[in-house]
Protein backbone atom coordinates (compact mmCIF):
# COMPACT_ATOMS: atom_id res chain seq x y z
CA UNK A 1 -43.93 -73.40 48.32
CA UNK A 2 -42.13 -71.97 45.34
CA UNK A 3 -42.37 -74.78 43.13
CA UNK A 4 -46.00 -74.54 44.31
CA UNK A 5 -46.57 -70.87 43.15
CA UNK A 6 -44.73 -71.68 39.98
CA UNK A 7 -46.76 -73.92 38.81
CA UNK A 8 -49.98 -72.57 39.67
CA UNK A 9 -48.86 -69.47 37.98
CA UNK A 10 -47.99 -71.32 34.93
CA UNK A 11 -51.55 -72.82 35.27
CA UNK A 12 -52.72 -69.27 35.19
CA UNK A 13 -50.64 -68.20 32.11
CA UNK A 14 -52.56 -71.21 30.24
CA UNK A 15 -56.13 -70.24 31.37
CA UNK A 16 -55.40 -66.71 30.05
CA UNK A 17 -53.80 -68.52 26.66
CA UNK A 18 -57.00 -70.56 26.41
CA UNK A 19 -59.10 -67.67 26.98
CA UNK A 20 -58.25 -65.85 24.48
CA UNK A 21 -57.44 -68.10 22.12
CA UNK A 22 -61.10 -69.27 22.10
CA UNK A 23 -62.34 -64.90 22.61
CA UNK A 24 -59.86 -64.37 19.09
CA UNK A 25 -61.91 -66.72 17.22
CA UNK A 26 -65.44 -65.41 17.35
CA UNK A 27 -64.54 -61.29 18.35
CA UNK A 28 -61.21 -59.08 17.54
CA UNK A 29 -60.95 -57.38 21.43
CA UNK A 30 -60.76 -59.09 25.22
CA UNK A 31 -62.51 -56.90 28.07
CA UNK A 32 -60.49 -56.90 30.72
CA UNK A 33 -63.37 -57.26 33.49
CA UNK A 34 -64.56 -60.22 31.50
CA UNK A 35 -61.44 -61.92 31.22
CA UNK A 36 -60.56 -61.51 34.97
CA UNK A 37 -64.27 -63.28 35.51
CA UNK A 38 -63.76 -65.99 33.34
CA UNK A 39 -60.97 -66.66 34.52
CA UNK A 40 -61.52 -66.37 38.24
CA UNK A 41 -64.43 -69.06 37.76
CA UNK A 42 -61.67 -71.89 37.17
CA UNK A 43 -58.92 -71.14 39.60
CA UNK A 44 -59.07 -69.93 43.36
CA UNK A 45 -55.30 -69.16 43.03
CA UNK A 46 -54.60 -65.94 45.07
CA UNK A 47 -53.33 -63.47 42.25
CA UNK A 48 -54.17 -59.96 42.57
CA UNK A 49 -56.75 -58.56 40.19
CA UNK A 50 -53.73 -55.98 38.33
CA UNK A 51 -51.09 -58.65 37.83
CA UNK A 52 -54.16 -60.87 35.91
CA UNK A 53 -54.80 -57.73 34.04
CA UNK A 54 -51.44 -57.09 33.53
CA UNK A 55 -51.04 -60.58 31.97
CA UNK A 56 -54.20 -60.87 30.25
CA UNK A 57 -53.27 -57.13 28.38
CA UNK A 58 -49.87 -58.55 27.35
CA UNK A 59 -50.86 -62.13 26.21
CA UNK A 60 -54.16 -59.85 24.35
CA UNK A 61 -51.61 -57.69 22.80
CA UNK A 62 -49.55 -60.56 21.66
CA UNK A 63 -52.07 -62.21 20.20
CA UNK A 64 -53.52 -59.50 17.77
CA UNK A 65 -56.36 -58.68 20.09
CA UNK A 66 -57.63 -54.93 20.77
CA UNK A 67 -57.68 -54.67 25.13
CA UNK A 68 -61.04 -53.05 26.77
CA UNK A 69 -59.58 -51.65 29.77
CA UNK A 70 -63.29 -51.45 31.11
CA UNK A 71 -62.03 -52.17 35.11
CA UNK A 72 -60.05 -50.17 37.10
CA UNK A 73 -56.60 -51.30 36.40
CA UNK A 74 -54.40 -48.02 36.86
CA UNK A 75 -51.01 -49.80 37.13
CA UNK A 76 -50.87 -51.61 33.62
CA UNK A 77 -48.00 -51.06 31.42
CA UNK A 78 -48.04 -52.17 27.85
């Protein structure tokens, strides 16, 4: 099972790449709660709602993009 979590966390790590790859081209922030939606509409994987958030900030951050915390995500650290 932890080969299987691996990889479907790595799958994860690319939606969230894609994702805001495609959200840098056309705006200069990602919303959080909009992220987390797109997001949950292409994988059922089981991952808790702060550690996509968590993920999603840091990749945003990497990538030059301003982060909408617009959901309640209290245990983020940047």
């Amino acid at each position: 099972m932890l080969e299987a979590d691996r990889i479907a966390t790595r799958r994860i790590d690319i939606l969230v790449e894609q994702y805001l790859e495609v959200r840098h081209r056309k705006h200069d922030f990602v919303s959080i709660s909009l992220a987390i939606a797109a997001i949950r509409q292409v994988t059922r994987f089981p991952i808790p709602d702060t550690e996509l958030s968590q993920m999603i900030a840091e990749r945003a951050v990497q990538s030059g993009l301003d982060v909408r915390f617009d959901q309640n995500v209290q245990q983020i650290q940047l």
